[in-house]
Protein backbone atom coordinates (compact mmCIF):
# COMPACT_ATOMS: atom_id res chain seq x y z
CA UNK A 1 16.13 47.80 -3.07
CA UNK A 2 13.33 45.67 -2.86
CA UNK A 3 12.78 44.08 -6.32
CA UNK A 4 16.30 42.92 -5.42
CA UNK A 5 14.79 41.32 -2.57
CA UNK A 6 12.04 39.86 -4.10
CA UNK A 7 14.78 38.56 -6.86
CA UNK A 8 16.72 37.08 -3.83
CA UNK A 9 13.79 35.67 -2.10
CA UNK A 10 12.86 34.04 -5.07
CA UNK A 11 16.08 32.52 -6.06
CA UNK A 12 16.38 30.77 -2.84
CA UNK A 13 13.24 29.59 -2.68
CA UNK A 14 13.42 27.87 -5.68
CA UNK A 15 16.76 26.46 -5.15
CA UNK A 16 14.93 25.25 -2.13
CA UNK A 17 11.72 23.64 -4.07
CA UNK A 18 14.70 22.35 -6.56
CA UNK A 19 16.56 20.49 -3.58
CA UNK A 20 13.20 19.49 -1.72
CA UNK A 21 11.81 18.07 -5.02
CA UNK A 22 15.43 15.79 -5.84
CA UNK A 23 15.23 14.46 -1.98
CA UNK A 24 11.54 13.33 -2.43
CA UNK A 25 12.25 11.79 -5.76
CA UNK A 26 14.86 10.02 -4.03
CA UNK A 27 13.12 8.69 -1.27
CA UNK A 28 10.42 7.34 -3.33
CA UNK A 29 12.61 5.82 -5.82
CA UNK A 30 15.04 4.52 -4.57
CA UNK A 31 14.85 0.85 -2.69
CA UNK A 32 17.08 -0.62 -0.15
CA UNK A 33 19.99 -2.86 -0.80
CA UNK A 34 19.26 -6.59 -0.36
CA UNK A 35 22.09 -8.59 1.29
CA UNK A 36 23.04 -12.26 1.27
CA UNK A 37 23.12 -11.97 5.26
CA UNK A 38 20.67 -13.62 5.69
CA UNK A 39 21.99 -16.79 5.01
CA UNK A 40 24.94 -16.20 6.81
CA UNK A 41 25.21 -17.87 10.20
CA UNK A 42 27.53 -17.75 13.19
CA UNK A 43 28.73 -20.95 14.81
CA UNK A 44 31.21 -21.81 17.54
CA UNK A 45 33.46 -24.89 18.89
CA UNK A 46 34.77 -24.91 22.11
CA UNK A 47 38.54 -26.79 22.78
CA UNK A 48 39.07 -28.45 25.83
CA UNK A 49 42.69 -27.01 26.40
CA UNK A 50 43.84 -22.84 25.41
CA UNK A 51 45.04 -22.85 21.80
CA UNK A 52 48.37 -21.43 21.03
CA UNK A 53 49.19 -19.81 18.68
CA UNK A 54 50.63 -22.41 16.40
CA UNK A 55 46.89 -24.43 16.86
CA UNK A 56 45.37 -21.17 16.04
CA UNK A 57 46.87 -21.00 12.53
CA UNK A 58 46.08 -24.52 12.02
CA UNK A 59 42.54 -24.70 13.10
CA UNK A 60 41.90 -21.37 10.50
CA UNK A 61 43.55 -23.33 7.83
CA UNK A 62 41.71 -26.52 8.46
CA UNK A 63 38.19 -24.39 9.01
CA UNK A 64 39.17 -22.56 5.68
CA UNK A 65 39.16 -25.84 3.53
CA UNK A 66 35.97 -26.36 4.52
CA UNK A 67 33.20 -25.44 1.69
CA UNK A 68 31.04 -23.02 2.81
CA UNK A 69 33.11 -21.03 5.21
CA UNK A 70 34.60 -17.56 4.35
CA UNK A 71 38.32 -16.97 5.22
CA UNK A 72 37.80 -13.81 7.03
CA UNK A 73 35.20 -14.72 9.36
CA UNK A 74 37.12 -16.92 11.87
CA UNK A 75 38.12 -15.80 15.17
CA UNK A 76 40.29 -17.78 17.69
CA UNK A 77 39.97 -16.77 21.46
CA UNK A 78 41.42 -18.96 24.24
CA UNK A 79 39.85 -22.12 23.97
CA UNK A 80 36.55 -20.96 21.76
CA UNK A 81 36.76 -20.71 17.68
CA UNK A 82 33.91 -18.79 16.34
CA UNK A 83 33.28 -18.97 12.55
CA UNK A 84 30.56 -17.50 9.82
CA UNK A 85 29.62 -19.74 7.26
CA UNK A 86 26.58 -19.96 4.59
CA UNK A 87 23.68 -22.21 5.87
CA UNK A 88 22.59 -22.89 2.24
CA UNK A 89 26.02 -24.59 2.06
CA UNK A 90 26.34 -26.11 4.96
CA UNK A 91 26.02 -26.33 8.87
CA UNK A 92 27.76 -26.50 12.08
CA UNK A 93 27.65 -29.98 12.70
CA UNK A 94 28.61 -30.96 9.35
CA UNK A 95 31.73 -28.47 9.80
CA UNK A 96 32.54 -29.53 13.25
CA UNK A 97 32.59 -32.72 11.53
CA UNK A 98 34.72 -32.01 8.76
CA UNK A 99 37.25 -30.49 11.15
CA UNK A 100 37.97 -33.72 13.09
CA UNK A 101 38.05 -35.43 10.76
CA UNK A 102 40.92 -33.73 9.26
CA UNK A 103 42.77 -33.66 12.87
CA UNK A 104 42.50 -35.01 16.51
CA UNK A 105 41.27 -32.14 17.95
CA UNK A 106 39.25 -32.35 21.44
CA UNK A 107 36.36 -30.22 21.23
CA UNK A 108 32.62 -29.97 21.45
CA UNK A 109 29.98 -28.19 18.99
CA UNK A 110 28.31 -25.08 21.18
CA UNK A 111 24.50 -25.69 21.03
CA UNK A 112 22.47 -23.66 22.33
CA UNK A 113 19.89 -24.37 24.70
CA UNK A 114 16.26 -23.83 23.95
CA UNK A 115 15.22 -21.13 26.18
CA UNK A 116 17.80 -18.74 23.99
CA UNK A 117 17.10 -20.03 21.06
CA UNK A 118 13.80 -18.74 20.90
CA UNK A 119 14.55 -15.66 22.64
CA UNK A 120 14.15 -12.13 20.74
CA UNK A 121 17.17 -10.61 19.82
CA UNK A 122 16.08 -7.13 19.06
CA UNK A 123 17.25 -4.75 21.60
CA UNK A 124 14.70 -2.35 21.11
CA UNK A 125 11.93 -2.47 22.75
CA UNK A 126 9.02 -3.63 20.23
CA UNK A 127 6.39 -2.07 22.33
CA UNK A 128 7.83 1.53 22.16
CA UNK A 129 6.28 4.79 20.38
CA UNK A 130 9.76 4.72 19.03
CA UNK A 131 10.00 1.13 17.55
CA UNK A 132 6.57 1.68 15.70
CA UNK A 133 6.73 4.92 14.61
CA UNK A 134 10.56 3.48 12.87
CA UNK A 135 8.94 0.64 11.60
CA UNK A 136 5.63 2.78 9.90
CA UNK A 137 8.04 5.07 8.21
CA UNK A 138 10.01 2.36 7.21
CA UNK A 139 7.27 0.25 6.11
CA UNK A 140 5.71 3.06 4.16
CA UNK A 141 9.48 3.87 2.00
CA UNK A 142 10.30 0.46 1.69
C-alpha cells in the first residue's frame, strides 16, 4: 500500500511542478496588450432646447460624417450629445465646428473649467499599501 502512495504522491506533485512551471512561463512571457485608447477622447455639446427624437437621428448622422469620429460612440441624452473621437484626427472644436456648419443647430462646446481639468482621475487612492503594492507587481511583470 504505500509504494502506491508514494506513486500517487509523486504523480501529483509533478503534475503540480508541470502546471506551476507553464503559469510562471506565462507570466514572464507574456506582455500586455497595447490599445489605441489612448488617443481616444470624449467630448460633449450641449443644445439649448431637448432633442427629439427625429434631431437625435440627425445630429448622429451629421456627427458621423465627420472624420475622425467612430459611429458607435455617440450618445444623445436630453439636450447633451456626447461623442468619442481620435485626437490625432481631430478635436472638439474643430467638430463642433463642422457640425454647424452643416446645420443651424443652437448649441455650445462643453469646456471644462480648469480646476477639473487638472484634477486626478484615479479613484484609488495613490497613497494606499494597496495602490503600491498593485503598481510594484505590476511594474515588475510588465
Amino acid at each position: 500500500m504505500k509504494p502506491i502512495i508514494k506513486k500517487g504522491l509523486l504523480i501529483i506533485g509533478g503534475i503540480l511542478l508541470l502546471c506551476i512551471s507553464i503559469l510562471l512561463y506565462h507570466v514572464i512571457t507574456v506582455k500586455p496588450a497595447e490599445y489605441e485608447n489612448a488617443n481616444i477622447q470624449v467630448s460633449r455639446i450641449d443644445f439649448e432646447n431637448n432633442i427629439d427624437a427625429a434631431q437625435a437621428k440627425q445630429i448622429c448622422t451629421d456627427l458621423r460624417s465627420i472624420k475622425g469620429l467612430t459611429s458607435d460612440s455617440i450618445i444623445v441624452k436630453r439636450n447633451v450629445v456626447v461623442y468619442f473621437h481620435n485626437n490625432k484626427m481631430t478635436n472638439s472644436e474643430k467638430v463642433f465646428n463642422e457640425l454647424m456648419h452643416k446645420r443651424d443647430y443652437k448649441a455650445k462646446r462643453f469646456i471644462v473649467d480648469a480646476k477639473l481639468a487638472n484634477k486626478a482621475v484615479c479613484p484609488m487612492d495613490q497613497n494606499s499599501f494597496s495602490y503600491k503594492l498593485f503598481k510594484t507587481v505590476n511594474h515588475f511583470f510588465n
